[in-house]
PDB file of N, CA and C in Angstrom:
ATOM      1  N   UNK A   1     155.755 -25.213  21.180  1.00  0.00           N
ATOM      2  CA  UNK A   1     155.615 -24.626  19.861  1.00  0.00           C
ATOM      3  C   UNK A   1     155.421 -25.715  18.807  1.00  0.00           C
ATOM      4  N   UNK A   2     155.875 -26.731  18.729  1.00  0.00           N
ATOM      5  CA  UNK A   2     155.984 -27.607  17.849  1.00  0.00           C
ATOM      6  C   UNK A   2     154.597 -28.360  17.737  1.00  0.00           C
ATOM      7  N   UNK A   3     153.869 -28.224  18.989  1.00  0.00           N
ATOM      8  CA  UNK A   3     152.454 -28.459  18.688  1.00  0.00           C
ATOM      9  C   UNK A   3     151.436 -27.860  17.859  1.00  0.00           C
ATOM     10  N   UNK A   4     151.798 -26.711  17.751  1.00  0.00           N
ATOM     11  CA  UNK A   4     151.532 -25.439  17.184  1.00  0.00           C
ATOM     12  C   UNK A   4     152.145 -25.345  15.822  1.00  0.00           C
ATOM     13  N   UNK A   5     153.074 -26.124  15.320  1.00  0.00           N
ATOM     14  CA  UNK A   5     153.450 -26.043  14.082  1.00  0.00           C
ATOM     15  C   UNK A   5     152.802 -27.552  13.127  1.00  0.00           C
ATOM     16  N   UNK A   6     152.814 -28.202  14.081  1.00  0.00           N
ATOM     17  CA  UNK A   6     152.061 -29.532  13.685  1.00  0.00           C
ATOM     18  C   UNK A   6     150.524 -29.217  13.007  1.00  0.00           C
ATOM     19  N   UNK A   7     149.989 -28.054  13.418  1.00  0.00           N
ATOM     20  CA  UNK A   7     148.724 -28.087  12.664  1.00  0.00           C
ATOM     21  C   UNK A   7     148.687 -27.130  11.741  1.00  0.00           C
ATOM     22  N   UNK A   8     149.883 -26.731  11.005  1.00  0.00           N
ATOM     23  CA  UNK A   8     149.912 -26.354  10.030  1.00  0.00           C
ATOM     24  C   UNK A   8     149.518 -27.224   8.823  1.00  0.00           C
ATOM     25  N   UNK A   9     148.898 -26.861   7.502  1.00  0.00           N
ATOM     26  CA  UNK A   9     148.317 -27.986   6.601  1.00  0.00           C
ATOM     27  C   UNK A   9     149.413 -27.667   5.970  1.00  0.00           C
ATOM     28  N   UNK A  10     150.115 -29.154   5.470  1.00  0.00           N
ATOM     29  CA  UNK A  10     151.469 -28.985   4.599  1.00  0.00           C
ATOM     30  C   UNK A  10     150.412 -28.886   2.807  1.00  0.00           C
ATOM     31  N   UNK A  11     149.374 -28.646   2.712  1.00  0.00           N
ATOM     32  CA  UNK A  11     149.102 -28.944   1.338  1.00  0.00           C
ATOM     33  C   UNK A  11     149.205 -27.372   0.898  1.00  0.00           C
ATOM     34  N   UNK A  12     149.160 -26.254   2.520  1.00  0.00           N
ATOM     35  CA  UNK A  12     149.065 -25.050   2.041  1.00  0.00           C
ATOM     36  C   UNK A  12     150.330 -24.706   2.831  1.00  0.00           C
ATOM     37  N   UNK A  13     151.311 -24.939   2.650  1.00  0.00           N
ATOM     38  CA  UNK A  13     152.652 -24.165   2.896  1.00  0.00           C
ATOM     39  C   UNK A  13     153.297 -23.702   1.960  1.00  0.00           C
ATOM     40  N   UNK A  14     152.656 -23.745   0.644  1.00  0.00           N
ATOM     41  CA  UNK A  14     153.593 -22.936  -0.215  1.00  0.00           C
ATOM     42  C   UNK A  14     152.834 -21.924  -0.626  1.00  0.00           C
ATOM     43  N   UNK A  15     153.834 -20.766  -0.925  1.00  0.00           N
ATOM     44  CA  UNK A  15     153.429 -19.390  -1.289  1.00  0.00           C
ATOM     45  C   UNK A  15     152.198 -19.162  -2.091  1.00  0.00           C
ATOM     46  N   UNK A  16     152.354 -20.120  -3.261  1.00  0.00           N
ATOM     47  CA  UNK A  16     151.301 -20.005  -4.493  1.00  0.00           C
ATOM     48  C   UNK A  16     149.545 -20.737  -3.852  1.00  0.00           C
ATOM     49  N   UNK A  17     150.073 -21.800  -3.492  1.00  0.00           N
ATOM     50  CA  UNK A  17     148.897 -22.661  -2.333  1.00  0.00           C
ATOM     51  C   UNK A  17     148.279 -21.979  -1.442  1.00  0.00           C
ATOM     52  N   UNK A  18     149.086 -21.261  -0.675  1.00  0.00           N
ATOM     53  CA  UNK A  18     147.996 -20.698   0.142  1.00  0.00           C
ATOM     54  C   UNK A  18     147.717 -19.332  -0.216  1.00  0.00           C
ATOM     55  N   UNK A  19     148.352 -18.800  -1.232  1.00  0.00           N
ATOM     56  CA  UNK A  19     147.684 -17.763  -2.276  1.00  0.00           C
ATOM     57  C   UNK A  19     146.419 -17.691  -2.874  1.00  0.00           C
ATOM     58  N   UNK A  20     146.559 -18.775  -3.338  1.00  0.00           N
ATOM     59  CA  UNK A  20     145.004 -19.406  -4.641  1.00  0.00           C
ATOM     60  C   UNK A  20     143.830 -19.636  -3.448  1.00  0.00           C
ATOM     61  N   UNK A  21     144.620 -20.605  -2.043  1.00  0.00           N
ATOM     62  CA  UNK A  21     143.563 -20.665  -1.411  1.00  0.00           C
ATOM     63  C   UNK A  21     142.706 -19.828  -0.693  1.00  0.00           C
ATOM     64  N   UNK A  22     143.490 -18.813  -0.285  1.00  0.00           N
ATOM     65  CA  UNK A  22     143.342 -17.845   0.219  1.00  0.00           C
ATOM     66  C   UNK A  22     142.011 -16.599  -0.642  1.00  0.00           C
ATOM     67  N   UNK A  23     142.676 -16.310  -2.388  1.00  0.00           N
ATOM     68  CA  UNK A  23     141.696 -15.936  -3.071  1.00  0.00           C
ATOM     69  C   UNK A  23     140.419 -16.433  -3.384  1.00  0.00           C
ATOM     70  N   UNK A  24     140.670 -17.593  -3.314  1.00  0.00           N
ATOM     71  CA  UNK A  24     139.183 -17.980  -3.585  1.00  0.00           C
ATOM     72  C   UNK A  24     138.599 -18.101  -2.141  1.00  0.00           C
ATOM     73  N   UNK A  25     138.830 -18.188  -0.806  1.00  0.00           N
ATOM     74  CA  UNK A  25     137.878 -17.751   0.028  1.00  0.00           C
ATOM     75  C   UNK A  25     137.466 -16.416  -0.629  1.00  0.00           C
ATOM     76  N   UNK A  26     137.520 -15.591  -0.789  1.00  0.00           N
ATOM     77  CA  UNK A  26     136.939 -14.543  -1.089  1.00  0.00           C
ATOM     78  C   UNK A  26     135.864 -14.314  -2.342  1.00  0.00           C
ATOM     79  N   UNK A  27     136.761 -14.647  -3.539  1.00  0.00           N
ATOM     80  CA  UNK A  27     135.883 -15.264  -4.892  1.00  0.00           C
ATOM     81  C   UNK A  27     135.755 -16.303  -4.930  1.00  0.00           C
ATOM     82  N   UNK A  28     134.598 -16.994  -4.947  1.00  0.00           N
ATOM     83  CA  UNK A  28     134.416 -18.409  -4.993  1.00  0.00           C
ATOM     84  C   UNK A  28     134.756 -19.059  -6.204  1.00  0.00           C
ATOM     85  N   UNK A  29     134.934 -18.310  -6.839  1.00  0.00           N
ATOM     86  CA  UNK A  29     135.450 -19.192  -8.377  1.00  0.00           C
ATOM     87  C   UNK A  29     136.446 -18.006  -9.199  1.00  0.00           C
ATOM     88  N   UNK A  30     137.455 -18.369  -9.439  1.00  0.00           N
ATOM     89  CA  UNK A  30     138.885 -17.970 -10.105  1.00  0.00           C
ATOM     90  C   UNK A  30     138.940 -18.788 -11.780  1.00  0.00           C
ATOM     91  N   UNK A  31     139.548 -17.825 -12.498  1.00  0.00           N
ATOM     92  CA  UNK A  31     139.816 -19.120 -13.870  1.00  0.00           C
ATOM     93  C   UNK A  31     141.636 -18.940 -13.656  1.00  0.00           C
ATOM     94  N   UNK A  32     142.299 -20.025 -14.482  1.00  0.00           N
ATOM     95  CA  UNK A  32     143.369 -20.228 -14.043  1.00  0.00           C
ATOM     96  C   UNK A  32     144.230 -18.406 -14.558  1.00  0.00           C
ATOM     97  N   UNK A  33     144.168 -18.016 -15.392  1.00  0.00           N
ATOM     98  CA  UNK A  33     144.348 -16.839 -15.747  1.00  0.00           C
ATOM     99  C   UNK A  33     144.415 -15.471 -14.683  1.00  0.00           C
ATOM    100  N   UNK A  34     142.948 -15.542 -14.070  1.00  0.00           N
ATOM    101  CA  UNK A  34     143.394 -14.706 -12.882  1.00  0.00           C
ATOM    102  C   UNK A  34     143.946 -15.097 -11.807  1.00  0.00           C
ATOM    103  N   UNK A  35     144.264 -16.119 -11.536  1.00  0.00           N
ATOM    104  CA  UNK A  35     145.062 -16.714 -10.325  1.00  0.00           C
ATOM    105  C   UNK A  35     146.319 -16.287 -10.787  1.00  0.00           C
ATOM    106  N   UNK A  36     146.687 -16.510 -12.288  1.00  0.00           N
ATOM    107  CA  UNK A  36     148.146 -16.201 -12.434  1.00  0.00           C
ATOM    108  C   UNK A  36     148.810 -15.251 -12.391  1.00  0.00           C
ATOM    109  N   UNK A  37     147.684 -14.360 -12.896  1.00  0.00           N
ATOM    110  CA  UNK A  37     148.009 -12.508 -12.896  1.00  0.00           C
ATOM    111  C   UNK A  37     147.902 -12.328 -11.185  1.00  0.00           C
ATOM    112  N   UNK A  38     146.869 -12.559 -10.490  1.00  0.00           N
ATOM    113  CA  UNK A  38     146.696 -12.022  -8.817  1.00  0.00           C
ATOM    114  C   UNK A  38     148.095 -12.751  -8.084  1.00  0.00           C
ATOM    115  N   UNK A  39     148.505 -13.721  -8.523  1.00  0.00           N
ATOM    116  CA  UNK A  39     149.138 -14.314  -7.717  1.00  0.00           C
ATOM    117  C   UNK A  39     151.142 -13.979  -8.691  1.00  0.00           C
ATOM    118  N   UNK A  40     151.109 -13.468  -9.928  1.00  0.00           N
ATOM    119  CA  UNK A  40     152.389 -13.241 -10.491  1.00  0.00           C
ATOM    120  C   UNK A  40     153.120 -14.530 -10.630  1.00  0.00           C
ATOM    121  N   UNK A  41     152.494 -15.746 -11.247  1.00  0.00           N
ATOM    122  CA  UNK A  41     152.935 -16.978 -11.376  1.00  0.00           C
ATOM    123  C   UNK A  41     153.196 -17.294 -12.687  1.00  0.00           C
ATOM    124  N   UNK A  42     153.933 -18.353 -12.549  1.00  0.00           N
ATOM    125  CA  UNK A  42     154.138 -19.144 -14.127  1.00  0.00           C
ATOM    126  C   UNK A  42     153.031 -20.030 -14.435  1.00  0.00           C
ATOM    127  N   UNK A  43     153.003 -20.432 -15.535  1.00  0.00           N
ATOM    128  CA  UNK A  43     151.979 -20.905 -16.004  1.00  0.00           C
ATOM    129  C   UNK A  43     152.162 -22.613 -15.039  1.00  0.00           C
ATOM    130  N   UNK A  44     153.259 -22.968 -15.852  1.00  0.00           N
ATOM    131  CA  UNK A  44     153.967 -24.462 -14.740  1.00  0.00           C
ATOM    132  C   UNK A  44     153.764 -24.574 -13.869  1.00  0.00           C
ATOM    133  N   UNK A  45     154.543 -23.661 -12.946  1.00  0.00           N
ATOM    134  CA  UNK A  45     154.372 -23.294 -11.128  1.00  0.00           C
ATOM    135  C   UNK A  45     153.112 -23.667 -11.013  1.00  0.00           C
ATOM    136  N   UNK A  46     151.934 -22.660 -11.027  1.00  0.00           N
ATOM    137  CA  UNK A  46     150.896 -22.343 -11.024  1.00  0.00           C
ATOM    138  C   UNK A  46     150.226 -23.552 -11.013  1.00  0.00           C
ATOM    139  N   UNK A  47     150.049 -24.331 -12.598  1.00  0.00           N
ATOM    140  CA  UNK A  47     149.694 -25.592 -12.374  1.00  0.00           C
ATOM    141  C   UNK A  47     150.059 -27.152 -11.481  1.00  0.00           C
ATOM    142  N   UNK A  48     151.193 -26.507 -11.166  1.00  0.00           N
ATOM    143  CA  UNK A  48     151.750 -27.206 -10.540  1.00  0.00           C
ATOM    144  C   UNK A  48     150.767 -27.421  -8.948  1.00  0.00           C
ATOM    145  N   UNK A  49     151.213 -26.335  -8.881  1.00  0.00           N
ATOM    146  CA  UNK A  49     150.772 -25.874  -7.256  1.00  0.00           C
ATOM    147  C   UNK A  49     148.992 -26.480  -7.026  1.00  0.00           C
ATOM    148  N   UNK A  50     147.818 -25.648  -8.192  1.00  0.00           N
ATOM    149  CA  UNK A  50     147.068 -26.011  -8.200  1.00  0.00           C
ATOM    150  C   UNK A  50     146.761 -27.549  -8.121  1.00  0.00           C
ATOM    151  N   UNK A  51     147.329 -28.162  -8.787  1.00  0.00           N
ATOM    152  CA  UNK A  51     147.336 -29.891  -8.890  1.00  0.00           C
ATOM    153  C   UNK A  51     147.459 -30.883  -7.547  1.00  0.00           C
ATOM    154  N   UNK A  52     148.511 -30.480  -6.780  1.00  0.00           N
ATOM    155  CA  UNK A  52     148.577 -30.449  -5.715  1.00  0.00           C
ATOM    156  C   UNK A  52     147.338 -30.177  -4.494  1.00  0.00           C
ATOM    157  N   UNK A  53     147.185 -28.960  -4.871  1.00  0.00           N
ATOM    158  CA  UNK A  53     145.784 -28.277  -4.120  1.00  0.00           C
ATOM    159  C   UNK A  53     144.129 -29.601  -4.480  1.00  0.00           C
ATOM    160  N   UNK A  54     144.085 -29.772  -5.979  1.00  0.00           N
ATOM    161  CA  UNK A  54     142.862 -30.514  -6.388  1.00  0.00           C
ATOM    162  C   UNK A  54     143.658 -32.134  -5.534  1.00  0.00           C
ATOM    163  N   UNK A  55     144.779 -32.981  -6.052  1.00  0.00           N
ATOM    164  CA  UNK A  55     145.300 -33.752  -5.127  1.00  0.00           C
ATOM    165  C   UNK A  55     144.578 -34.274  -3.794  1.00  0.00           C
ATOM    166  N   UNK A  56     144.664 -33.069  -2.935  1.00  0.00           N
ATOM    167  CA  UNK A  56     144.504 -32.786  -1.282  1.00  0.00           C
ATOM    168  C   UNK A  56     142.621 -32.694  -1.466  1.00  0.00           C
ATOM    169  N   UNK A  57     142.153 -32.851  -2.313  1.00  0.00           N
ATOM    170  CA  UNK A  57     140.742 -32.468  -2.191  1.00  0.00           C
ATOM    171  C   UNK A  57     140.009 -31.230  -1.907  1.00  0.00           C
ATOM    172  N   UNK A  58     141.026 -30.196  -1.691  1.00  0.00           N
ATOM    173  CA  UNK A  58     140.230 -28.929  -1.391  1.00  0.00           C
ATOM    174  C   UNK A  58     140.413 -27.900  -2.848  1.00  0.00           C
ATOM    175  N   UNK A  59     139.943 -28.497  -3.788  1.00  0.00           N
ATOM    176  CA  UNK A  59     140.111 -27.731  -5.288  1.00  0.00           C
ATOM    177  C   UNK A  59     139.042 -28.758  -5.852  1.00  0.00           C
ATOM    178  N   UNK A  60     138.052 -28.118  -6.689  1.00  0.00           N
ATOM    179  CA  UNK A  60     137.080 -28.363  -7.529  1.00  0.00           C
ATOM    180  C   UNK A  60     137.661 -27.487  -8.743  1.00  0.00           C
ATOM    181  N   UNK A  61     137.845 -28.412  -9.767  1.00  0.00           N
ATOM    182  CA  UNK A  61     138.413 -27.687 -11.150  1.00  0.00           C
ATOM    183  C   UNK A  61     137.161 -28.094 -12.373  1.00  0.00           C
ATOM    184  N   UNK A  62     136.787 -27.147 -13.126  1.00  0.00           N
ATOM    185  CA  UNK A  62     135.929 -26.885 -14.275  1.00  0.00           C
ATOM    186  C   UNK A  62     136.907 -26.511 -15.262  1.00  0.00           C
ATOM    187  N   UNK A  63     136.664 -27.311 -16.120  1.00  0.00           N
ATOM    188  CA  UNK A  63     137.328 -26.929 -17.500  1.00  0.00           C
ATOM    189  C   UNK A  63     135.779 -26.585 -18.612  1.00  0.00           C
ATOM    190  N   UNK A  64     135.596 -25.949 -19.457  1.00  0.00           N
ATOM    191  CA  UNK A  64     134.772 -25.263 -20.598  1.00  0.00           C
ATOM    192  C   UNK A  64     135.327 -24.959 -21.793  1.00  0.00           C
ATOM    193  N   UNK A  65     134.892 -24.378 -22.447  1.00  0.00           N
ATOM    194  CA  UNK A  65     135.141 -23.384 -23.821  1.00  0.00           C
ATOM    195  C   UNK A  65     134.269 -22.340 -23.475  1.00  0.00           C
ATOM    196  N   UNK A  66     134.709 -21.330 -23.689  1.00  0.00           N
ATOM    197  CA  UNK A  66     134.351 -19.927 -23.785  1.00  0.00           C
ATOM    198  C   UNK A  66     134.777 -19.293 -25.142  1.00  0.00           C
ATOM    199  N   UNK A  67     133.856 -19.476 -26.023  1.00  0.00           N
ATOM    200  CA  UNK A  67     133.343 -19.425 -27.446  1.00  0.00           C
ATOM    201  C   UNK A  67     134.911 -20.312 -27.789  1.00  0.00           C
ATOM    202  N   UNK A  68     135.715 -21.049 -28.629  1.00  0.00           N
ATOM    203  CA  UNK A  68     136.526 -21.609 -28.972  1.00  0.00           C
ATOM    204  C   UNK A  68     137.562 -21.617 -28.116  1.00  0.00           C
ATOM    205  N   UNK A  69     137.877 -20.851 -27.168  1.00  0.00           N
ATOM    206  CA  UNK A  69     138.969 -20.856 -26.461  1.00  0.00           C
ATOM    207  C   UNK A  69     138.575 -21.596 -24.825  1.00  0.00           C
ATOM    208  N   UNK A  70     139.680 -22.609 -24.392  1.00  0.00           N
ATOM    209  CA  UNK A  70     139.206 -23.384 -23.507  1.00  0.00           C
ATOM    210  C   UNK A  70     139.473 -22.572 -22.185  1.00  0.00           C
ATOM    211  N   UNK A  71     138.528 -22.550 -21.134  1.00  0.00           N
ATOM    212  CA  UNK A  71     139.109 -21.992 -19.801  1.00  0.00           C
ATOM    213  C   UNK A  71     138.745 -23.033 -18.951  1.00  0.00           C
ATOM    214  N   UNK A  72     139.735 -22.814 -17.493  1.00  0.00           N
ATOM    215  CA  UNK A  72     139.780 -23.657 -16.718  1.00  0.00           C
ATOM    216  C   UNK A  72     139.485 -22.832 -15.469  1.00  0.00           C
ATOM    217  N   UNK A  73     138.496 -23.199 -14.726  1.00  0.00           N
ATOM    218  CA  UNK A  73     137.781 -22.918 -13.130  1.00  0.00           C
ATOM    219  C   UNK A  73     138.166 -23.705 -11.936  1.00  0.00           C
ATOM    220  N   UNK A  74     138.408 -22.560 -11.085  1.00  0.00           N
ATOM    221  CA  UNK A  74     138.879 -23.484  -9.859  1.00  0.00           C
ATOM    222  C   UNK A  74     137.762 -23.051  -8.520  1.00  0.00           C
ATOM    223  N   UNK A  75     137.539 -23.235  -7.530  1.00  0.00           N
ATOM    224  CA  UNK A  75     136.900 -23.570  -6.651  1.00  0.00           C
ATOM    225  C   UNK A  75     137.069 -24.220  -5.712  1.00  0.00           C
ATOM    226  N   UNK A  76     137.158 -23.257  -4.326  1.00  0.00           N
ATOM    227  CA  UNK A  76     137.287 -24.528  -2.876  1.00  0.00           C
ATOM    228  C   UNK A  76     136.075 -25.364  -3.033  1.00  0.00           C
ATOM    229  N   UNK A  77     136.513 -26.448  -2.437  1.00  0.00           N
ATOM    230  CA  UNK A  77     135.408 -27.972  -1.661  1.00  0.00           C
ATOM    231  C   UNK A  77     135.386 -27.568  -0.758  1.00  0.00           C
ATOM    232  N   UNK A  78     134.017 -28.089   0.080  1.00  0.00           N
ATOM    233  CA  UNK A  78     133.849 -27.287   1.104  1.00  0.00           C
ATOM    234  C   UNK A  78     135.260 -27.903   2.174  1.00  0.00           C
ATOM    235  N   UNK A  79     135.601 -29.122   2.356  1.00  0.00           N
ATOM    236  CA  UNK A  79     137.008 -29.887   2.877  1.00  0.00           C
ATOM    237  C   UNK A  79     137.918 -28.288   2.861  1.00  0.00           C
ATOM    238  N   UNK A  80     138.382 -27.524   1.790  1.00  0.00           N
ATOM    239  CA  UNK A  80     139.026 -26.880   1.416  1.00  0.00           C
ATOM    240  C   UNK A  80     138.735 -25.790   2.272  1.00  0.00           C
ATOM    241  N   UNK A  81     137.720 -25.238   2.222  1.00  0.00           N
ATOM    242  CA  UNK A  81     137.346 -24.194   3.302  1.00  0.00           C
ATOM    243  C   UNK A  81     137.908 -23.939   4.473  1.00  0.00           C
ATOM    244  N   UNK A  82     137.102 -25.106   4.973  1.00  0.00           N
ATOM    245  CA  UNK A  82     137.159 -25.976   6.348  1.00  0.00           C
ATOM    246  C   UNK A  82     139.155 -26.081   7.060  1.00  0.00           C
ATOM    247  N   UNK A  83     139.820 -26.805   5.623  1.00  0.00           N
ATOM    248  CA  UNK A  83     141.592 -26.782   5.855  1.00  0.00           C
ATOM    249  C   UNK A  83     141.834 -25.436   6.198  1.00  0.00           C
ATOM    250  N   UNK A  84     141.681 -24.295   5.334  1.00  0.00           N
ATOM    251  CA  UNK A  84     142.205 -22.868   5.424  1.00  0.00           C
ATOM    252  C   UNK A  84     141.741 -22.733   6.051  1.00  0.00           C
ATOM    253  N   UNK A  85     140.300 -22.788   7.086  1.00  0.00           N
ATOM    254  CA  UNK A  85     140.031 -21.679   8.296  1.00  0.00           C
ATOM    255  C   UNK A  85     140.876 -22.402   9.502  1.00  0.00           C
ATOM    256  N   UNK A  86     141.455 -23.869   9.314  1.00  0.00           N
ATOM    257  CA  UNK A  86     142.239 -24.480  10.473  1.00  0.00           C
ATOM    258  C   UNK A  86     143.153 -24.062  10.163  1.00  0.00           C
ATOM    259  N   UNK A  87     144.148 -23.790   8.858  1.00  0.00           N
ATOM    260  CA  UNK A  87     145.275 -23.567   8.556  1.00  0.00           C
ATOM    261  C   UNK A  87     145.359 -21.393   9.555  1.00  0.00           C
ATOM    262  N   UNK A  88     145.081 -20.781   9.045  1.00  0.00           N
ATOM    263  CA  UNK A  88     145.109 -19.438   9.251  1.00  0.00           C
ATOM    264  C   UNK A  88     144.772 -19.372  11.265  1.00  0.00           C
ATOM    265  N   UNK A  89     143.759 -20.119  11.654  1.00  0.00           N
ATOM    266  CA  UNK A  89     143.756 -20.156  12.826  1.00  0.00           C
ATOM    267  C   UNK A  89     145.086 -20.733  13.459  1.00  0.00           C
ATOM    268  N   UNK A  90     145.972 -22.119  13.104  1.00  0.00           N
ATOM    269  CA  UNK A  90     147.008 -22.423  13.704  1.00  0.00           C
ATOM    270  C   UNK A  90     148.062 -21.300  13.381  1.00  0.00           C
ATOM    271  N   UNK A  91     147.796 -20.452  12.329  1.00  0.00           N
ATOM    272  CA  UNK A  91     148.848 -19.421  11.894  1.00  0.00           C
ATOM    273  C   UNK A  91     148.624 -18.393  13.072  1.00  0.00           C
ATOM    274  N   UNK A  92     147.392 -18.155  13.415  1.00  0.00           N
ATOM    275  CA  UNK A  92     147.277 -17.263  15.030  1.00  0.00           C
ATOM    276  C   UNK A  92     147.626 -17.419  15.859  1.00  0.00           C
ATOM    277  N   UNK A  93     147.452 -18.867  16.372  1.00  0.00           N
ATOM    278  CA  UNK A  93     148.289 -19.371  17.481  1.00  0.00           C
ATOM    279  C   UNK A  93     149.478 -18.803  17.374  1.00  0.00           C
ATOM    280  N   UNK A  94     149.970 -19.626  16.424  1.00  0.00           N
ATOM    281  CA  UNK A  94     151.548 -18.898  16.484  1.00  0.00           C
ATOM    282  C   UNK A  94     151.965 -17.934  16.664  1.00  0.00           C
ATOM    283  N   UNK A  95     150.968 -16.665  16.148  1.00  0.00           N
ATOM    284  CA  UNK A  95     151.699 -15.646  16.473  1.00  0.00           C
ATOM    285  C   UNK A  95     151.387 -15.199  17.752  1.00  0.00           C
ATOM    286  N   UNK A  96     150.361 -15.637  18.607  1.00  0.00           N
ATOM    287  CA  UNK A  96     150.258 -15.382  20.003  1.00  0.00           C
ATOM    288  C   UNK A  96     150.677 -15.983  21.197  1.00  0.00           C
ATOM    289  N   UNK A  97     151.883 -17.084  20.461  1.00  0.00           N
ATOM    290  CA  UNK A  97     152.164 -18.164  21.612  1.00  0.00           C
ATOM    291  C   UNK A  97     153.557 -17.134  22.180  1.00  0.00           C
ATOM    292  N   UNK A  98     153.473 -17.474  23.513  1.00  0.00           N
ATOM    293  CA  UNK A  98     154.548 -16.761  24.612  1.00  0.00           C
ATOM    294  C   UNK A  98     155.027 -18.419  25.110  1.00  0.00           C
ATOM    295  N   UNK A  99     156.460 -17.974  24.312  1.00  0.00           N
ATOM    296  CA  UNK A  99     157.362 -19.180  24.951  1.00  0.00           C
ATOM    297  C   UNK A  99     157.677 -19.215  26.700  1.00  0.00           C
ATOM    298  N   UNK A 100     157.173 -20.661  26.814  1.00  0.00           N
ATOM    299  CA  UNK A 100     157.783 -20.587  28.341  1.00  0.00           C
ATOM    300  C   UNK A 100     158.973 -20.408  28.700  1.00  0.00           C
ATOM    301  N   UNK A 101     159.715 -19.857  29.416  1.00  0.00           N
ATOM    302  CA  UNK A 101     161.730 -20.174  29.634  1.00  0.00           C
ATOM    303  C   UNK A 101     161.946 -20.661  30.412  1.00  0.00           C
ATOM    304  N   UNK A 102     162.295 -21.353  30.528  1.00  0.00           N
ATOM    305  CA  UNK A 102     163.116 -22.845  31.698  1.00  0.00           C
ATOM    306  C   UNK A 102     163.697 -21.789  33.037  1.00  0.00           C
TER     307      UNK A 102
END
């Protein structure tokens, strides 16, 4: 089993991390606003977590103005992709591994 836990990506073991990462496989681009509402985060947390995520290289962040008010865009790298489809696959393993018993 522990082989099997080893390929877990520690950049996505937390709730909010593999939340965000998770949404944006689906939408390719999130602003920090709906990550916070989809995901029920703090603004802190949130950035927190994200920072971390850009950190690890699998976050492409856009900052703009949208008429005076600034927004911020997030986006997997393709690296990022690539982590979550290894991350969710070692999460299968796991749930299909049959312990041997001595």
């Amino acid at each position: 089993m522990k082989h099997l836990l080893d390929q877990l990506d520690k950049a996505l073991d937390h709730r909010l991390r593999l939340g965000a990462a998770a949404l944006l496989m689906v939408d390719e681009t999130l602003d920090f606003n709906a990550l916070k509402t989809l995901l029920d985060a703090t603004d802190g947390n949130l950035a927190t977590q994200l920072g971390t995520l850009e950190k690890a290289g699998y976050l492409t962040v856009t900052k703009r103005f949208k008429g005076k008010r600034p927004q911020t865009e997030y986006s997997l790298t393709a690296e990022g992709r690539l982590a979550v489809e290894r991350h969710l696959k070692a999460l299968e393993a796991i749930t299909k591994y049959t312990p041997k018993i001595r």
